[in-house]
C-alpha atoms as a PDB file:
ATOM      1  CA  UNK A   1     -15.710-173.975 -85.145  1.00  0.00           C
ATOM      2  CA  UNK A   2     -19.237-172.823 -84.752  1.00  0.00           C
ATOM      3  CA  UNK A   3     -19.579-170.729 -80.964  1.00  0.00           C
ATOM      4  CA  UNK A   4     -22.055-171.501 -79.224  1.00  0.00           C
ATOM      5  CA  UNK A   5     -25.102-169.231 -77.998  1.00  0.00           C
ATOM      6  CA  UNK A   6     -23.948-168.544 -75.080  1.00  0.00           C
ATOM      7  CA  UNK A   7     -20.132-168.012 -75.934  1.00  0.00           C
ATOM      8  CA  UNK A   8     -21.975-165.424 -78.431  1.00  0.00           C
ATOM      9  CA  UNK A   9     -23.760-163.848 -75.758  1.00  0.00           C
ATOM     10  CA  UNK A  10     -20.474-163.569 -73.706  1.00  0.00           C
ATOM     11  CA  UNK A  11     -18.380-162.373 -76.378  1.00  0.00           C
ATOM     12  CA  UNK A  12     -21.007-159.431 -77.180  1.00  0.00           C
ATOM     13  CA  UNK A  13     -20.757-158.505 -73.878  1.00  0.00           C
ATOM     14  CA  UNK A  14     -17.148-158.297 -73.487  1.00  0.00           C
ATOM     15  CA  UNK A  15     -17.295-156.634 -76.999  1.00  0.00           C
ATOM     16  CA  UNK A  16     -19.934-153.979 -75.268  1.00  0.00           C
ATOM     17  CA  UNK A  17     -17.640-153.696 -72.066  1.00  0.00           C
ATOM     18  CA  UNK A  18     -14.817-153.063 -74.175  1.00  0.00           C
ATOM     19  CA  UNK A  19     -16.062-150.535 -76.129  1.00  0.00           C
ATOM     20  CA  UNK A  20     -17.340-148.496 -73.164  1.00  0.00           C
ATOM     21  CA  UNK A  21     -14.036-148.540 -71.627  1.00  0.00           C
ATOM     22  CA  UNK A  22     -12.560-147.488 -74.667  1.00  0.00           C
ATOM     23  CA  UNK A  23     -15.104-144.607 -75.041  1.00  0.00           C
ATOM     24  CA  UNK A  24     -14.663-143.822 -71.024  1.00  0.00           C
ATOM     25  CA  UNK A  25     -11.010-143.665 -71.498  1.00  0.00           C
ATOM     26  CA  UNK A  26     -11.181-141.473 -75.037  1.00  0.00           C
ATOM     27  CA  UNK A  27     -13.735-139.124 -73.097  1.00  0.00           C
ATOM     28  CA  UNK A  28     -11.219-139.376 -69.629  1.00  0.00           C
ATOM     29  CA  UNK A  29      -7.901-138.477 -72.455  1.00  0.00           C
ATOM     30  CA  UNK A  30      -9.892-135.402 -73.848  1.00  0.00           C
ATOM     31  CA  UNK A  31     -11.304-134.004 -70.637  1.00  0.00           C
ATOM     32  CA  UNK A  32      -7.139-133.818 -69.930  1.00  0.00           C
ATOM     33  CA  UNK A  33      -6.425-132.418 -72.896  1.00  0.00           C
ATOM     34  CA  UNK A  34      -9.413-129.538 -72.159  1.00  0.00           C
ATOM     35  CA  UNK A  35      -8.448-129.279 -68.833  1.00  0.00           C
ATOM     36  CA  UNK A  36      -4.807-128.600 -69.908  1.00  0.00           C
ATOM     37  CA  UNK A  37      -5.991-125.773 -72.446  1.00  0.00           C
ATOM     38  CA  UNK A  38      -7.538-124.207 -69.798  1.00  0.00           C
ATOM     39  CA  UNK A  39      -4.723-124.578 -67.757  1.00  0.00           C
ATOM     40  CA  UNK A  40      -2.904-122.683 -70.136  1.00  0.00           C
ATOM     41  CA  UNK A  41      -5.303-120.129 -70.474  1.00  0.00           C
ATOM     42  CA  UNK A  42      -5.571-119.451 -67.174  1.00  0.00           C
ATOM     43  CA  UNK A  43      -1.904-119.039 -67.045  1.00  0.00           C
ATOM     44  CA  UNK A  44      -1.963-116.687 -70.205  1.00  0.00           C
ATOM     45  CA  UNK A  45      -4.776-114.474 -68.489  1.00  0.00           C
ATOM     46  CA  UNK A  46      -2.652-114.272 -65.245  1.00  0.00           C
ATOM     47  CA  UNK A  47       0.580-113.169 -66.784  1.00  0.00           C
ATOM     48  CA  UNK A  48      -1.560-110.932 -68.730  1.00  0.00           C
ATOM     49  CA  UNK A  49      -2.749-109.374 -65.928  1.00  0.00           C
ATOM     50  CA  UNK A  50       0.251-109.279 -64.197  1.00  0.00           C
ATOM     51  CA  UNK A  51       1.810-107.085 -67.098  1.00  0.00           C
ATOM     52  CA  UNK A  52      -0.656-104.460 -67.035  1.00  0.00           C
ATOM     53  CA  UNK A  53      -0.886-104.415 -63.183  1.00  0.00           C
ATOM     54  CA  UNK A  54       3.040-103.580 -63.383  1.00  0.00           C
ATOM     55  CA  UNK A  55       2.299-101.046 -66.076  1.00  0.00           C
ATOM     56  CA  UNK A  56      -0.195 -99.304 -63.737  1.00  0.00           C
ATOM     57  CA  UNK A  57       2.274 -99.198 -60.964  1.00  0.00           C
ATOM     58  CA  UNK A  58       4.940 -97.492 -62.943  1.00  0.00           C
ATOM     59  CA  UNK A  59       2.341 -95.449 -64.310  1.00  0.00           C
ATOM     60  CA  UNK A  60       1.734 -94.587 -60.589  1.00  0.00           C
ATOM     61  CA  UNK A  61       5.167 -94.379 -58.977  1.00  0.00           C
ATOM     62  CA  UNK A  62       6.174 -91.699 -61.914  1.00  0.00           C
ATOM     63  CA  UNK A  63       2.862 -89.666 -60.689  1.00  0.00           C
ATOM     64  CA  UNK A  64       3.814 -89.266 -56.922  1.00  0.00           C
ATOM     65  CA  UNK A  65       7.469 -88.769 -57.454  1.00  0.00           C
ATOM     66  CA  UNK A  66       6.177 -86.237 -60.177  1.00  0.00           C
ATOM     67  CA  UNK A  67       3.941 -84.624 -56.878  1.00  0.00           C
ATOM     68  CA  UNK A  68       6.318 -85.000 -54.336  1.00  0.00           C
ATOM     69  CA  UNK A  69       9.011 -82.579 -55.959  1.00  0.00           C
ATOM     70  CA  UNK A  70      10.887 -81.287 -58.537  1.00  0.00           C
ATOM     71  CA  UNK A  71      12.229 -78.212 -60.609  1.00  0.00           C
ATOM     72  CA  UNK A  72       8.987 -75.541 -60.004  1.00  0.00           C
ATOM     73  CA  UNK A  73      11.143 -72.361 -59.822  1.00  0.00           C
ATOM     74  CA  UNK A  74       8.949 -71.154 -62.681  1.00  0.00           C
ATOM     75  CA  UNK A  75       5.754 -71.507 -61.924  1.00  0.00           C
ATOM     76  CA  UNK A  76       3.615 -69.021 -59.600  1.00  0.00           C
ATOM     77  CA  UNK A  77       1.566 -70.506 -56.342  1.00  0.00           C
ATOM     78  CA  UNK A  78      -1.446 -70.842 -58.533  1.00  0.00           C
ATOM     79  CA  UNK A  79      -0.488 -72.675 -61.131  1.00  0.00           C
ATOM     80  CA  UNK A  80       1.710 -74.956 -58.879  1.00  0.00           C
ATOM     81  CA  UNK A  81      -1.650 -76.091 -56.905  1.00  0.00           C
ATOM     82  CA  UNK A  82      -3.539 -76.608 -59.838  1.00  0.00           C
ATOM     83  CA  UNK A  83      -0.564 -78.979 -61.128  1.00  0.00           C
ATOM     84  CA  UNK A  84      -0.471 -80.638 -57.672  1.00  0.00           C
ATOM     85  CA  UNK A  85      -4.474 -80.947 -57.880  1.00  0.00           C
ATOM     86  CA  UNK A  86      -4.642 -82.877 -61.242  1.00  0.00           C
ATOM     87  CA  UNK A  87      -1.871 -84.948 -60.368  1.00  0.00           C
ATOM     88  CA  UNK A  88      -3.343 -85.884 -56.951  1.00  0.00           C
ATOM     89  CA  UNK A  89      -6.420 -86.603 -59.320  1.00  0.00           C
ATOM     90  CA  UNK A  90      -4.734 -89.110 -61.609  1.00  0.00           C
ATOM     91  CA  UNK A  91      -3.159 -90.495 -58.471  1.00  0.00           C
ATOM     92  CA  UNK A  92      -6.374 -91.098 -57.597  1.00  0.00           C
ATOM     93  CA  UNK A  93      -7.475 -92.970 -60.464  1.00  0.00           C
ATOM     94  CA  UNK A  94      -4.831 -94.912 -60.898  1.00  0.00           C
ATOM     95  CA  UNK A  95      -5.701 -96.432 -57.857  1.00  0.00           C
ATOM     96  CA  UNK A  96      -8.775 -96.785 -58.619  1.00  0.00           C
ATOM     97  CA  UNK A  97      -7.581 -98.887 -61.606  1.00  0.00           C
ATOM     98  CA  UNK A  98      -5.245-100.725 -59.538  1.00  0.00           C
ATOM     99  CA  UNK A  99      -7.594-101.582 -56.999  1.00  0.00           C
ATOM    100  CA  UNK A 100     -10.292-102.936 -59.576  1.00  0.00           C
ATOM    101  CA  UNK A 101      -7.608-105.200 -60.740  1.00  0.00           C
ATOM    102  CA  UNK A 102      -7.122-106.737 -57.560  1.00  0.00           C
ATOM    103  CA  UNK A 103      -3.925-105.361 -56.604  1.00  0.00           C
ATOM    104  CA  UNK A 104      -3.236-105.151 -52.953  1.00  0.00           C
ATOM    105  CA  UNK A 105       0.048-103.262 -50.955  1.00  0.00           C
ATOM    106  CA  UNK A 106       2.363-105.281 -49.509  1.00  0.00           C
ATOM    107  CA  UNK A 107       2.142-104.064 -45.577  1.00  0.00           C
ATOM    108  CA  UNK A 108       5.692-103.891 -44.111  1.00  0.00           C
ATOM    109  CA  UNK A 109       6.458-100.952 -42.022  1.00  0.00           C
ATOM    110  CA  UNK A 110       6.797-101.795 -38.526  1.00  0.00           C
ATOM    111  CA  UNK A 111       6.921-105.626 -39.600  1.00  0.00           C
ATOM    112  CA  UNK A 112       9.292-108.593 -39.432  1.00  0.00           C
ATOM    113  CA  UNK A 113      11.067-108.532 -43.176  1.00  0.00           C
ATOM    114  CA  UNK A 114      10.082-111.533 -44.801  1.00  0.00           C
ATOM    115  CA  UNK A 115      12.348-112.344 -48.268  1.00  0.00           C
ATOM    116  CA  UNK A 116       8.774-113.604 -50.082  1.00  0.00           C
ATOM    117  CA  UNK A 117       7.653-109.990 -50.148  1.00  0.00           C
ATOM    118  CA  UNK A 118      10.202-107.468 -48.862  1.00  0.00           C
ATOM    119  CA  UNK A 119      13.452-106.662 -51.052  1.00  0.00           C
ATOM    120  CA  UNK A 120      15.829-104.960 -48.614  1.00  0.00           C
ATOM    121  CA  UNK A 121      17.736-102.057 -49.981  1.00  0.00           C
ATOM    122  CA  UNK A 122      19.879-101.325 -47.037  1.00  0.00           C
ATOM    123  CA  UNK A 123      19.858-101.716 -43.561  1.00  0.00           C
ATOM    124  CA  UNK A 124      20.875 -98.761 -40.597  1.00  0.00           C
ATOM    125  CA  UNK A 125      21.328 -99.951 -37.086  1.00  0.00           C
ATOM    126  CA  UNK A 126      18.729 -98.707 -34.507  1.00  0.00           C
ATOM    127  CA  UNK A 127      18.898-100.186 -30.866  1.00  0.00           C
ATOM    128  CA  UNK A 128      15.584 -99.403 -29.570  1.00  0.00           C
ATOM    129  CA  UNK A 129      14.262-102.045 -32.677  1.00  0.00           C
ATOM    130  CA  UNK A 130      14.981-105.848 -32.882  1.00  0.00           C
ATOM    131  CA  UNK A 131      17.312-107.047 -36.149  1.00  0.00           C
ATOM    132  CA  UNK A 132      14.959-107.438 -39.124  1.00  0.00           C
ATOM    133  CA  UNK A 133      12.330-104.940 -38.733  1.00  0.00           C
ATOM    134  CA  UNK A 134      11.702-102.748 -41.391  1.00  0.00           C
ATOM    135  CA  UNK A 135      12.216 -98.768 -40.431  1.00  0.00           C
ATOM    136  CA  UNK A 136      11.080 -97.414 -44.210  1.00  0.00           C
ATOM    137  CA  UNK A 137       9.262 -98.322 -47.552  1.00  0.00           C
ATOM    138  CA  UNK A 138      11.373 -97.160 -50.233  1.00  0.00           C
ATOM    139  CA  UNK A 139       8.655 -98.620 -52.880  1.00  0.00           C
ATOM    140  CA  UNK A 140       5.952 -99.987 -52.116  1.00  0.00           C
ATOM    141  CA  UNK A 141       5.060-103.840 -52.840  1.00  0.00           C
ATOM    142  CA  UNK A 142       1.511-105.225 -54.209  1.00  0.00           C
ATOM    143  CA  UNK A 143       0.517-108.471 -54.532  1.00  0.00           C
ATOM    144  CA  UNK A 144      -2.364-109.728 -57.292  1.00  0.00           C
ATOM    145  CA  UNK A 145      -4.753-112.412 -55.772  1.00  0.00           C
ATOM    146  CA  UNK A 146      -2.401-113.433 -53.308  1.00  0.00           C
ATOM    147  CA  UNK A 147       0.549-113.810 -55.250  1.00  0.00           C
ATOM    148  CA  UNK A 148       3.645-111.286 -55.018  1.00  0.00           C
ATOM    149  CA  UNK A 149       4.249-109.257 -58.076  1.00  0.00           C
ATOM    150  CA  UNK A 150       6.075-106.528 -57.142  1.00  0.00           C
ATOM    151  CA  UNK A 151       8.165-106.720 -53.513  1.00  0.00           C
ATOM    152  CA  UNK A 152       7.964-103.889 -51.129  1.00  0.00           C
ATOM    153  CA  UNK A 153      11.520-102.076 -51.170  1.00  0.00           C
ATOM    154  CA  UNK A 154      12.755-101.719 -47.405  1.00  0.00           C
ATOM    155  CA  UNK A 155      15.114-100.344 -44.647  1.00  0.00           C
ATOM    156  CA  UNK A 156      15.720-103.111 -42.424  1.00  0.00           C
ATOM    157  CA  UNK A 157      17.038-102.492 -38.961  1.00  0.00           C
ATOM    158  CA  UNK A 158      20.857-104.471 -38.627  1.00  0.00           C
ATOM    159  CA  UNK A 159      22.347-104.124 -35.065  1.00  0.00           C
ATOM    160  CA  UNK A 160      25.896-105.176 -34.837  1.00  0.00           C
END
């Protein structure tokens, strides 16, 4: 059975309306599949990140307890100052470092603990202080862009 022209004409068009669809949807399925590659990506870079922002913070922890104390029976004033002078130096870099990353301190003295970002180590009764505030930062806590990689280790105050 012969079509006529005008069934041809309609049937080209469908065939044309059909095919775009079918090249929308193909270009709709592989702008997913990019966007989920980046996705991943993204997530790769982050947890990448992450991993060297923790390094630097160990890095940095072991510096000030390094400063803050320790066995110097043997060494004279001098050289004591001079130790205490570089390591206040690296300190200082470190930060540095840390900061460029995007790393920020958790605040929490003072504050309402909040589980999210505040790991309480113990807790010591105080009655001038409402229940939950913290009294001490055992360890500080930093977040990277916004998100909590490292929680601030606390006193909290418990009143009986």
């Amino acid at each position: 059975m012969d079509e006529s022209p005008e069934q041809q004409s309609l049937s080209k068009l469908e065939r044309l309306k059909l095919e775009r669809e079918f090249r929308a949807f193909g270009y709709a399925q592989q702008k997913a599949k990019t966007d989920q590659r980046l996705l991943l990506m993204r997530q790769e870079i982050e947890t990448r990140e992450q991993n060297v922002a923790k390094l630097l913070l160990a890095l940095k922890d072991s510096f000030v307890k390094i400063a803050a104390g320790g066995e110097v029976n043997t060494l004279e004033a001098a050289q004591m100052q001079q130790r205490l002078k570089n390591y206040t130096v690296l300190e200082k870099q470190l930060e540095q470092a840390i900061g460029a990353l995007g790393l920020e301190e958790i605040s929490a003295l003072g504050q309402e603990v909040d589980a999210a970002r505040h790991f309480v180590e113990s807790t010591v009764s105080d009655e001038s202080k409402p229940n939950g505030i913290i009294v001490a930062v055992q360890e500080p806590g930093y977040t990277l862009q916004g998100r909590v990689i490292r929680p601030a280790r606390v006193i909290v105050v418990k009143n009986e």
